[in-house]
PDB file of N, CA and C in Angstrom:
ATOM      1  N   UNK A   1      -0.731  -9.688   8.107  1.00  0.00           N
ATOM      2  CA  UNK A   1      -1.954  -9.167   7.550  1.00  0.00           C
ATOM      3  C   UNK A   1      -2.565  -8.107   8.444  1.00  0.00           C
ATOM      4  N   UNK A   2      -1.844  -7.562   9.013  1.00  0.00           N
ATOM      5  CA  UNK A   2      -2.293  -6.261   9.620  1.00  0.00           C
ATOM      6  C   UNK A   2      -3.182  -6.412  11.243  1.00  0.00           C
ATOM      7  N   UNK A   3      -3.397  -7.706  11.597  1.00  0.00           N
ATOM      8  CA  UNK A   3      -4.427  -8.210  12.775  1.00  0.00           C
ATOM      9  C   UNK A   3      -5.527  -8.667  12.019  1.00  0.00           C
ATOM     10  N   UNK A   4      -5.630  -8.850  10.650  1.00  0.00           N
ATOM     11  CA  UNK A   4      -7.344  -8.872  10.253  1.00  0.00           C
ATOM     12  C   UNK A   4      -6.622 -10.299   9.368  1.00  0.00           C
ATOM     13  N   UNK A   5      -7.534 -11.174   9.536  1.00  0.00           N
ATOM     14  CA  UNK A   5      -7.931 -12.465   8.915  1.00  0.00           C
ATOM     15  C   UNK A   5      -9.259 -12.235   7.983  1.00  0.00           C
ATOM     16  N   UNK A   6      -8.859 -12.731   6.701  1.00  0.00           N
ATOM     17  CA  UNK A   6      -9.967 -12.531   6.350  1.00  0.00           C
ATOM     18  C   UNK A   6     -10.883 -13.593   6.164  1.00  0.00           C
ATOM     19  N   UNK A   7     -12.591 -13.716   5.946  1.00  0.00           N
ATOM     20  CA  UNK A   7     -13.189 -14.530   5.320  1.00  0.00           C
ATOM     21  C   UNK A   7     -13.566 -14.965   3.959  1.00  0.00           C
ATOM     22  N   UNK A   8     -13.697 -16.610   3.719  1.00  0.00           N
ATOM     23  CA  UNK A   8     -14.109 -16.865   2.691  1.00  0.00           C
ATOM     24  C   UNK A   8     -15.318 -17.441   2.856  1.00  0.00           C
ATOM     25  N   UNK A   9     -15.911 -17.506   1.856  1.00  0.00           N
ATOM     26  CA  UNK A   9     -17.459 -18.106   2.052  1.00  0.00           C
ATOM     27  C   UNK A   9     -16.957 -19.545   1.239  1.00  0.00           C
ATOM     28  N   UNK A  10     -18.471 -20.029   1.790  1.00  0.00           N
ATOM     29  CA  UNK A  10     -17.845 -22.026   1.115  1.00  0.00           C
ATOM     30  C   UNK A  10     -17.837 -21.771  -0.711  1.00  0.00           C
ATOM     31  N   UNK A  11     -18.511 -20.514  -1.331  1.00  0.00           N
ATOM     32  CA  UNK A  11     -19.177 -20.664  -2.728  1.00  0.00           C
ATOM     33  C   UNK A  11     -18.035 -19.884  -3.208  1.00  0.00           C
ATOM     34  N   UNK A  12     -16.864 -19.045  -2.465  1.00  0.00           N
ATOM     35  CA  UNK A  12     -15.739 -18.748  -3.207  1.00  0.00           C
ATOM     36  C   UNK A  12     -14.614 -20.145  -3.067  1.00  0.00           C
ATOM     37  N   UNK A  13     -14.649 -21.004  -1.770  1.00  0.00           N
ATOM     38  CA  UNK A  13     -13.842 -21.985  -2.001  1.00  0.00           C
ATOM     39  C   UNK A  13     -14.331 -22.653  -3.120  1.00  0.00           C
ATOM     40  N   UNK A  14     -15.444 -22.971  -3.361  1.00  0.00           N
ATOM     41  CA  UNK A  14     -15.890 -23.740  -4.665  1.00  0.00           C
ATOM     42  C   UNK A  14     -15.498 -23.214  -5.735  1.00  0.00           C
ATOM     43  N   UNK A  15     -16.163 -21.951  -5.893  1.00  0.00           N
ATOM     44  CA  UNK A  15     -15.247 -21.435  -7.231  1.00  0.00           C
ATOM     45  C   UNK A  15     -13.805 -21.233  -7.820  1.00  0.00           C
ATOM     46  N   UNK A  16     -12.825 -21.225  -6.387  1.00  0.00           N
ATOM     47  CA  UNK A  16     -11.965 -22.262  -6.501  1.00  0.00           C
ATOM     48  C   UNK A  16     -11.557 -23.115  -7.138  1.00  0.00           C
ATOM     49  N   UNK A  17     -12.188 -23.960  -6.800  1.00  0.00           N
ATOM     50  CA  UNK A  17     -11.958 -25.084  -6.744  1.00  0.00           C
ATOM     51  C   UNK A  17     -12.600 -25.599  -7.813  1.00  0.00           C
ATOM     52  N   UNK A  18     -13.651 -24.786  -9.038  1.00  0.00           N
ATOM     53  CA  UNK A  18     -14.136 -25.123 -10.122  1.00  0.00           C
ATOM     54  C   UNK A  18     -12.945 -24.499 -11.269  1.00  0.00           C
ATOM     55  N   UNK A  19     -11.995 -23.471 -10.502  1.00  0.00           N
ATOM     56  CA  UNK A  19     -10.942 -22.967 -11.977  1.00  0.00           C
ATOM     57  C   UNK A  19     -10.317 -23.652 -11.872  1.00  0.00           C
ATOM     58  N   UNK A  20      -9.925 -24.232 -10.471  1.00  0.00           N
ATOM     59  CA  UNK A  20      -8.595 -25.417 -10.497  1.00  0.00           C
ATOM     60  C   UNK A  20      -9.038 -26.452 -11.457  1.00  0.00           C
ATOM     61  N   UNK A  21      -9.947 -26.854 -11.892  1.00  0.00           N
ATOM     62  CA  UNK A  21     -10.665 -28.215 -12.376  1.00  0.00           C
ATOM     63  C   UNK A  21     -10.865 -27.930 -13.615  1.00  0.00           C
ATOM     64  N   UNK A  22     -11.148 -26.494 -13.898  1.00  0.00           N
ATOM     65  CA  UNK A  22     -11.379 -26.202 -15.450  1.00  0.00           C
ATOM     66  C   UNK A  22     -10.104 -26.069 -15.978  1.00  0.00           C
ATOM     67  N   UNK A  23      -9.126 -25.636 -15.296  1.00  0.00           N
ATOM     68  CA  UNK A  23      -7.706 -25.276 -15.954  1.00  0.00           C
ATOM     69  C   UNK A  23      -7.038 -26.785 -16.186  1.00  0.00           C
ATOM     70  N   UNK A  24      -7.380 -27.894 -15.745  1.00  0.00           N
ATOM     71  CA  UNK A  24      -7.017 -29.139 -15.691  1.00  0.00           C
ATOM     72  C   UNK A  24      -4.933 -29.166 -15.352  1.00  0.00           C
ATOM     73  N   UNK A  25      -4.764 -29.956 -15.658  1.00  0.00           N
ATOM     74  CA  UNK A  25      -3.085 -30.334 -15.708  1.00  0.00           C
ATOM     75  C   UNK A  25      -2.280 -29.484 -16.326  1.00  0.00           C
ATOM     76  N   UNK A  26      -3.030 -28.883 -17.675  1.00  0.00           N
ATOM     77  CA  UNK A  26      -2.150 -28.748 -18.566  1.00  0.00           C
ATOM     78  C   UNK A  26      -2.192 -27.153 -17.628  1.00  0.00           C
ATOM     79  N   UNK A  27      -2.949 -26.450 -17.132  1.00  0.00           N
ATOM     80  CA  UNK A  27      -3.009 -24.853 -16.530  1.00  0.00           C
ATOM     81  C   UNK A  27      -2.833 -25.173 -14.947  1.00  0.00           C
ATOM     82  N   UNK A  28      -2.329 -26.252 -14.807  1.00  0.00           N
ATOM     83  CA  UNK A  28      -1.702 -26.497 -12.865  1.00  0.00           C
ATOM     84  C   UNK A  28      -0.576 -25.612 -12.346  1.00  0.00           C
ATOM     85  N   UNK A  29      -0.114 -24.946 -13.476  1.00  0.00           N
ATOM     86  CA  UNK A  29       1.051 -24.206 -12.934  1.00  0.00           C
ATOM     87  C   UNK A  29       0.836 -22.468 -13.155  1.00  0.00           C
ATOM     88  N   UNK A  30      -0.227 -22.404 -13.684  1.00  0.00           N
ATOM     89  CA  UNK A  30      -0.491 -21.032 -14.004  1.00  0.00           C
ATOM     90  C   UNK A  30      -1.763 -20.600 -12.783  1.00  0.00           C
ATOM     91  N   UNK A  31      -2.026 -21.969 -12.011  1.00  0.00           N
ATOM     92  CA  UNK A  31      -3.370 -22.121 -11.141  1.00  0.00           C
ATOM     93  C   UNK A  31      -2.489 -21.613  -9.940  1.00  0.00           C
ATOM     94  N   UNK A  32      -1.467 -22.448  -9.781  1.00  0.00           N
ATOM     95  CA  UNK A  32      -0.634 -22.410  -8.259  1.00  0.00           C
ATOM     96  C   UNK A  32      -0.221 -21.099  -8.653  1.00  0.00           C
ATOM     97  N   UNK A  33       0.754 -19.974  -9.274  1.00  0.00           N
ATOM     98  CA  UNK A  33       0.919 -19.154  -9.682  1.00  0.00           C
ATOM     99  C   UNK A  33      -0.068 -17.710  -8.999  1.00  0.00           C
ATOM    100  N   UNK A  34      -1.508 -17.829  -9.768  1.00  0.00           N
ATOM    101  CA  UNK A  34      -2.483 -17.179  -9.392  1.00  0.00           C
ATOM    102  C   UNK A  34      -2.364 -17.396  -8.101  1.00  0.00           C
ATOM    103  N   UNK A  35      -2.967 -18.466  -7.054  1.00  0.00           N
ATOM    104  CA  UNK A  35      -3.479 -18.448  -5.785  1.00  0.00           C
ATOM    105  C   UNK A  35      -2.041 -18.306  -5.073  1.00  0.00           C
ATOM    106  N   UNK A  36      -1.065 -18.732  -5.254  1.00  0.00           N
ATOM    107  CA  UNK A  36       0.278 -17.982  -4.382  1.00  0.00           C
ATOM    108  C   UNK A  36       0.360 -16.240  -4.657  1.00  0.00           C
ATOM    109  N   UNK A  37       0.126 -15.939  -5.765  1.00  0.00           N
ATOM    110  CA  UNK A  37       0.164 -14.168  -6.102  1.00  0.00           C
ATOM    111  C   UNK A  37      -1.056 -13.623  -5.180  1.00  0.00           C
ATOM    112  N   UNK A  38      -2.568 -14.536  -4.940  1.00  0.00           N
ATOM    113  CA  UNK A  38      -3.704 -14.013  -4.258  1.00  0.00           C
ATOM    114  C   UNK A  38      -3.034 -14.207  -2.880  1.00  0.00           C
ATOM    115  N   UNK A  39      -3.130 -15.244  -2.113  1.00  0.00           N
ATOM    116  CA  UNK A  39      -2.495 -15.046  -0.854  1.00  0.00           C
ATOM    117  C   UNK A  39      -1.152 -14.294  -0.221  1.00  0.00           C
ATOM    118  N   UNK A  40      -0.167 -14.471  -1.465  1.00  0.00           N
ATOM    119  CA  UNK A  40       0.514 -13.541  -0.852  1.00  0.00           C
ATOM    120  C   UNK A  40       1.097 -11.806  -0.828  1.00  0.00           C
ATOM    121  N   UNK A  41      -0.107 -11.696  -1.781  1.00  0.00           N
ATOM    122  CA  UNK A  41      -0.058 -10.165  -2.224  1.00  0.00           C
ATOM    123  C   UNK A  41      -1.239  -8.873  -1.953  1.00  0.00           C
ATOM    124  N   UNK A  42      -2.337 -10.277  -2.902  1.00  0.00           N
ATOM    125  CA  UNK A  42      -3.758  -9.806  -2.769  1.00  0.00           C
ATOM    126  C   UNK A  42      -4.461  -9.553  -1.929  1.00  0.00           C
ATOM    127  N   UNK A  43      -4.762 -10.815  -0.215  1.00  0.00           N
ATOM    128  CA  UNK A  43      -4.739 -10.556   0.479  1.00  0.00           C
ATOM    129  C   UNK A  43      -4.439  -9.602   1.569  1.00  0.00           C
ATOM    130  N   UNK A  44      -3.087  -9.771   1.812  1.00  0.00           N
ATOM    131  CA  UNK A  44      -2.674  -8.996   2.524  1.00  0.00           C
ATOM    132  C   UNK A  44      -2.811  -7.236   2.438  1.00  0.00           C
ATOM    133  N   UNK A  45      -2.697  -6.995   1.427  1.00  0.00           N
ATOM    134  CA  UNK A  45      -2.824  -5.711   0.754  1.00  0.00           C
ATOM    135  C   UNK A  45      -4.744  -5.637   1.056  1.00  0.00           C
ATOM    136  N   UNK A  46      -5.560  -6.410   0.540  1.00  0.00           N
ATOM    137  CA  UNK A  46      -7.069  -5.866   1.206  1.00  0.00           C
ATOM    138  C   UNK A  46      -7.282  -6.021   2.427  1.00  0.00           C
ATOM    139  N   UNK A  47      -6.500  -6.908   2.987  1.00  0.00           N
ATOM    140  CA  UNK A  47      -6.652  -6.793   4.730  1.00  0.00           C
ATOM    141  C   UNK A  47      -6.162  -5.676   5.853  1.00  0.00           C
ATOM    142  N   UNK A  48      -5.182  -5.258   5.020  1.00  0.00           N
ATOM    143  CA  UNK A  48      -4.468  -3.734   5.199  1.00  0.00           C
ATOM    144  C   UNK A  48      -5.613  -2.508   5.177  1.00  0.00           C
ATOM    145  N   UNK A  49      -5.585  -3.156   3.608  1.00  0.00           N
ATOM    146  CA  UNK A  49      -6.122  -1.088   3.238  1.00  0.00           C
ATOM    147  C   UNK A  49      -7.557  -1.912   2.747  1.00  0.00           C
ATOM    148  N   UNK A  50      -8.555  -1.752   3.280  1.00  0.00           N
ATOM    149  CA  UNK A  50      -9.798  -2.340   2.906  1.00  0.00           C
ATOM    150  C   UNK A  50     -10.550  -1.618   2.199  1.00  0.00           C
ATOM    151  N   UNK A  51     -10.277  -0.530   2.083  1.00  0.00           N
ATOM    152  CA  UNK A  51     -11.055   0.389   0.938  1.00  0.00           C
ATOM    153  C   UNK A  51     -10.558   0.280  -0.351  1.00  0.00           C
ATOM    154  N   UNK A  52      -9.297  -0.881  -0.255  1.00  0.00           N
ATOM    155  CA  UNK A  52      -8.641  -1.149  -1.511  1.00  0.00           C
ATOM    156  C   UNK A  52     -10.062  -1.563  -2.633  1.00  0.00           C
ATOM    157  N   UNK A  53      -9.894  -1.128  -3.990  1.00  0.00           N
ATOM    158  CA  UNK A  53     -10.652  -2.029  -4.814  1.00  0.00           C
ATOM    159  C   UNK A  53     -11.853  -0.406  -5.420  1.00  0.00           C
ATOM    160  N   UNK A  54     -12.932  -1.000  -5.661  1.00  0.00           N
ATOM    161  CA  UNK A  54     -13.950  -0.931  -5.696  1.00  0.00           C
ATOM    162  C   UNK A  54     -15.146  -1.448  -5.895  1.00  0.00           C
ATOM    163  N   UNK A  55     -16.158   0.064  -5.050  1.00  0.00           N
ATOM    164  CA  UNK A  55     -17.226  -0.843  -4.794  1.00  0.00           C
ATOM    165  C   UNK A  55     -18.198  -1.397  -5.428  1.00  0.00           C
ATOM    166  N   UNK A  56     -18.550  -2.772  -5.370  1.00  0.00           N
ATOM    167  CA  UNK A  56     -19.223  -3.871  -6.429  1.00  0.00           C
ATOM    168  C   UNK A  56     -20.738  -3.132  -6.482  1.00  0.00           C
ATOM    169  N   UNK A  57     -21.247  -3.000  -5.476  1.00  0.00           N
ATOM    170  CA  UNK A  57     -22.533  -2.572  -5.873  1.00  0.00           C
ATOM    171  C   UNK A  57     -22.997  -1.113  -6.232  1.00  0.00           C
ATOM    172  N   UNK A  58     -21.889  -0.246  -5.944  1.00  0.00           N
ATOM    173  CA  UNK A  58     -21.844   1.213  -6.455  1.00  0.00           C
ATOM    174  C   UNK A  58     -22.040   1.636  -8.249  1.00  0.00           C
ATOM    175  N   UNK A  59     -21.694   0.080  -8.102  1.00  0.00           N
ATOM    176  CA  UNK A  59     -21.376  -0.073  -9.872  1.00  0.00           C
ATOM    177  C   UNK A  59     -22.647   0.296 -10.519  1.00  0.00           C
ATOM    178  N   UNK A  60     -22.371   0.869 -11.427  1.00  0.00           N
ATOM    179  CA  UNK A  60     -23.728   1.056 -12.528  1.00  0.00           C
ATOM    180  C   UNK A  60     -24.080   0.143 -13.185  1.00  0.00           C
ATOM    181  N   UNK A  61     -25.887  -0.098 -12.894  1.00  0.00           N
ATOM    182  CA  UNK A  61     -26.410  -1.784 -13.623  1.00  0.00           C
ATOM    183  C   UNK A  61     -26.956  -1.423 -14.737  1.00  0.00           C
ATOM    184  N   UNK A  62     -26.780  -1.966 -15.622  1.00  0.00           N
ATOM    185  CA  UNK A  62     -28.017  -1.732 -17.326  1.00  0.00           C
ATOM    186  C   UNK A  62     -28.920  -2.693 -17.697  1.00  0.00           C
ATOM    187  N   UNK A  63     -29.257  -3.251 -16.924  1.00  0.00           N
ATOM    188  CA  UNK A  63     -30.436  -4.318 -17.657  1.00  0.00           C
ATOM    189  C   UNK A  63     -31.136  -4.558 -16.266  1.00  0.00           C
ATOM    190  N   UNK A  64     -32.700  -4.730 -16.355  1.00  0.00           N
ATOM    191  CA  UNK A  64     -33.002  -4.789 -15.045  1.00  0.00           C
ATOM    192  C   UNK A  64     -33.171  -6.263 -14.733  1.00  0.00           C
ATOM    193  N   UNK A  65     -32.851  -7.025 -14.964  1.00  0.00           N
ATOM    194  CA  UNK A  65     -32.262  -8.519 -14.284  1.00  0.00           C
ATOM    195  C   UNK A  65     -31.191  -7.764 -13.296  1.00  0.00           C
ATOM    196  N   UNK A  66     -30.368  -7.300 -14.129  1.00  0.00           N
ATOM    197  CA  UNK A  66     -29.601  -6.953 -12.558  1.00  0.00           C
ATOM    198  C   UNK A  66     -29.782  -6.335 -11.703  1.00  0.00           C
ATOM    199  N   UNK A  67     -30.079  -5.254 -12.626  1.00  0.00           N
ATOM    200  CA  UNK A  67     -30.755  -4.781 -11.259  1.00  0.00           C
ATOM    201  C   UNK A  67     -31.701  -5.306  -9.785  1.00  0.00           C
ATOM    202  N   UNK A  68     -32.492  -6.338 -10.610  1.00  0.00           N
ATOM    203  CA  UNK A  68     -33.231  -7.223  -9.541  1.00  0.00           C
ATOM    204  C   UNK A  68     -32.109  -7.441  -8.505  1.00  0.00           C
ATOM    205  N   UNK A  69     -31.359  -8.453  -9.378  1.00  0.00           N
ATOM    206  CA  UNK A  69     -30.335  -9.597  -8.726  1.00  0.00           C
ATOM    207  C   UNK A  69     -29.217  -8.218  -7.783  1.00  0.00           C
ATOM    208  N   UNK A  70     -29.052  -7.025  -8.051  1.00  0.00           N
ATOM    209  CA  UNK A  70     -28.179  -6.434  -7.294  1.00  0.00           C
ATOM    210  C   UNK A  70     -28.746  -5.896  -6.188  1.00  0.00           C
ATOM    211  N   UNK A  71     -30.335  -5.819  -5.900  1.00  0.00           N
ATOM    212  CA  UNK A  71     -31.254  -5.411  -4.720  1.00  0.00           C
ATOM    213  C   UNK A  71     -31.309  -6.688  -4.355  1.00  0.00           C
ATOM    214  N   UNK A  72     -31.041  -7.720  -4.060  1.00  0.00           N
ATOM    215  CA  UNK A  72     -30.960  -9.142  -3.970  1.00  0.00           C
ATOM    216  C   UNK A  72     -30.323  -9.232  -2.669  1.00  0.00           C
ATOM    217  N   UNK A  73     -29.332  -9.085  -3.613  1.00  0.00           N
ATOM    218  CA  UNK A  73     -27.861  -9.284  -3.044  1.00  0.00           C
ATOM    219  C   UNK A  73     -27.469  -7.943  -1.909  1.00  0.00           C
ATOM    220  N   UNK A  74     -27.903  -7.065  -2.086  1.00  0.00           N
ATOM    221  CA  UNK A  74     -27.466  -5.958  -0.884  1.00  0.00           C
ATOM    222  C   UNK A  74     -28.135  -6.541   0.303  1.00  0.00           C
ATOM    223  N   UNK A  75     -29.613  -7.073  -0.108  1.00  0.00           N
ATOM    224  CA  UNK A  75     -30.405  -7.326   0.840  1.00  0.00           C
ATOM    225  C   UNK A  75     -29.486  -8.703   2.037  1.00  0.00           C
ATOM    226  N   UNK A  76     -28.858  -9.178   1.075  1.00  0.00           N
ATOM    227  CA  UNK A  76     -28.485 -10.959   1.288  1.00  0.00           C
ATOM    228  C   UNK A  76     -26.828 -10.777   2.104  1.00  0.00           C
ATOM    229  N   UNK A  77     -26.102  -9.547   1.666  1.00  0.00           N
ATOM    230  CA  UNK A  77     -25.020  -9.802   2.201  1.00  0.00           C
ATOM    231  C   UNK A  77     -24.375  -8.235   2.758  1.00  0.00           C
ATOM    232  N   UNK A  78     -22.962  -8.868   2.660  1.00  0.00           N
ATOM    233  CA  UNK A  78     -22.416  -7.751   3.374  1.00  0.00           C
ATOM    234  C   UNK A  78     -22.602  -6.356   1.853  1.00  0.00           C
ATOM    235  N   UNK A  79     -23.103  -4.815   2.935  1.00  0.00           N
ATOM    236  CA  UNK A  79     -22.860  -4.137   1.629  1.00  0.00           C
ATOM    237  C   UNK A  79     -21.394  -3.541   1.259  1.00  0.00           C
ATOM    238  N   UNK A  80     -20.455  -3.969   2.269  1.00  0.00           N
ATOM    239  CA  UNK A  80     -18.955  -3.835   1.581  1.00  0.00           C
ATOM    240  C   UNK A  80     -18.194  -4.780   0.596  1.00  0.00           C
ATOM    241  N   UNK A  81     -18.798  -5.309  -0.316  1.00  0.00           N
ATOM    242  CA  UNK A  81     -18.582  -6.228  -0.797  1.00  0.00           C
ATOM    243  C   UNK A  81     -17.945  -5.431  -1.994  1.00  0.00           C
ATOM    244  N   UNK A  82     -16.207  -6.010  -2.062  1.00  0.00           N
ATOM    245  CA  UNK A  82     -14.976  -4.847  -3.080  1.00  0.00           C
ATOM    246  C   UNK A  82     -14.820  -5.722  -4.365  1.00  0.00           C
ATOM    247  N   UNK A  83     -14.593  -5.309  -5.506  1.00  0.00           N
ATOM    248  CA  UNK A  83     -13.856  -5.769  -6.223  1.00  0.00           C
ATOM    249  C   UNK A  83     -12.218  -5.007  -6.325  1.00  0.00           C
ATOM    250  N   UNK A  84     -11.686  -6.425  -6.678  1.00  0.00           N
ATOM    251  CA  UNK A  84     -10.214  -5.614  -6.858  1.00  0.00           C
ATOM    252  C   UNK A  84      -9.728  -6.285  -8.306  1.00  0.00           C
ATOM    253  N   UNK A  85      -9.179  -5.131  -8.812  1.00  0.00           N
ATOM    254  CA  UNK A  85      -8.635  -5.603  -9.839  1.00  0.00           C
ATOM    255  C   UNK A  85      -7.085  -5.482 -10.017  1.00  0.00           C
ATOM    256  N   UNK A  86      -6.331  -6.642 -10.440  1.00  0.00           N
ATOM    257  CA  UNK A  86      -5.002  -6.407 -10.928  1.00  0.00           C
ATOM    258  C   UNK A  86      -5.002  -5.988 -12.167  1.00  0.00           C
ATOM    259  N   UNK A  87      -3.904  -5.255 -12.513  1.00  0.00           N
ATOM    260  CA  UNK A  87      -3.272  -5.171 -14.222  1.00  0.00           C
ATOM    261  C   UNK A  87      -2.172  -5.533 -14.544  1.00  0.00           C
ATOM    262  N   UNK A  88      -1.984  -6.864 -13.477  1.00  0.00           N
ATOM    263  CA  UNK A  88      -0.709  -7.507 -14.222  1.00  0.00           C
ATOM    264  C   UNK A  88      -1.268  -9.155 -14.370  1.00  0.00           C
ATOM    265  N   UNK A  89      -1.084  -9.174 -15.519  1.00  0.00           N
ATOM    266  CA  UNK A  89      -1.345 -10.529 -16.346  1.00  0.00           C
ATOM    267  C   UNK A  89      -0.543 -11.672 -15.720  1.00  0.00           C
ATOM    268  N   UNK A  90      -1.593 -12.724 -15.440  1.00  0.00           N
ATOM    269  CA  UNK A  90      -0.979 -13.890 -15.400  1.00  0.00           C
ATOM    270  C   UNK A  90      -0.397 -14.634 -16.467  1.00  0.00           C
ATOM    271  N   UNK A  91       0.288 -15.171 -16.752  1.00  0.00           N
ATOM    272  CA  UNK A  91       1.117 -15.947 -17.518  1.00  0.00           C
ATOM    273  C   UNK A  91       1.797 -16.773 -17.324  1.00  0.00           C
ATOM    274  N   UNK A  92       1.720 -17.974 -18.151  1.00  0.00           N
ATOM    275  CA  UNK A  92       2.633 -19.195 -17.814  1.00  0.00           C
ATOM    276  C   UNK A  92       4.037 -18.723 -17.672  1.00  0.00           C
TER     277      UNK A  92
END
């Protein structure tokens, strides 16, 4: 991973750990699937190139709830905070 480890916060392990629970038994193999493709692709690749993605709060807001909630949140955390998106579909 390039020297860089990355962090998780406890509320992404939870969320986690709430798809593992929503996908139940019958989506256990499409769950392991996802989080082996995140660790061994996803990761590494944003720990690399960290400008990978884009940026979450650059984003354009339309309703001012969010707007609230996105002056919130700059205030509350890191302001490099990326989204990344894949375009390859998970599938059983």
């Amino acid at each position: 991973m390039a020297g860089k480890r990355p962090l998780f916060t406890e509320n992404f392990s939870a969320n986690l750990d709430d798809i593992e629970n929503f996908l139940g038994d019958e989506g256990a193999s499409l769950f392991a699937k996802f989080f082996d493709r995140f660790v061994d692709d996803i990761v590494p690749n944003v720990c690399r190139f960290q400008r990978l993605g884009r940026a979450f709060l650059e984003r354009s807001i339309h309703s001012t709830q969010a707007q609230s909630l996105g002056e919130r949140l700059k205030k509350s955390v890191c302001t490099k905070t990326m989204i990344f998106v894949s375009s390859s579909p998970m599938t059983t």
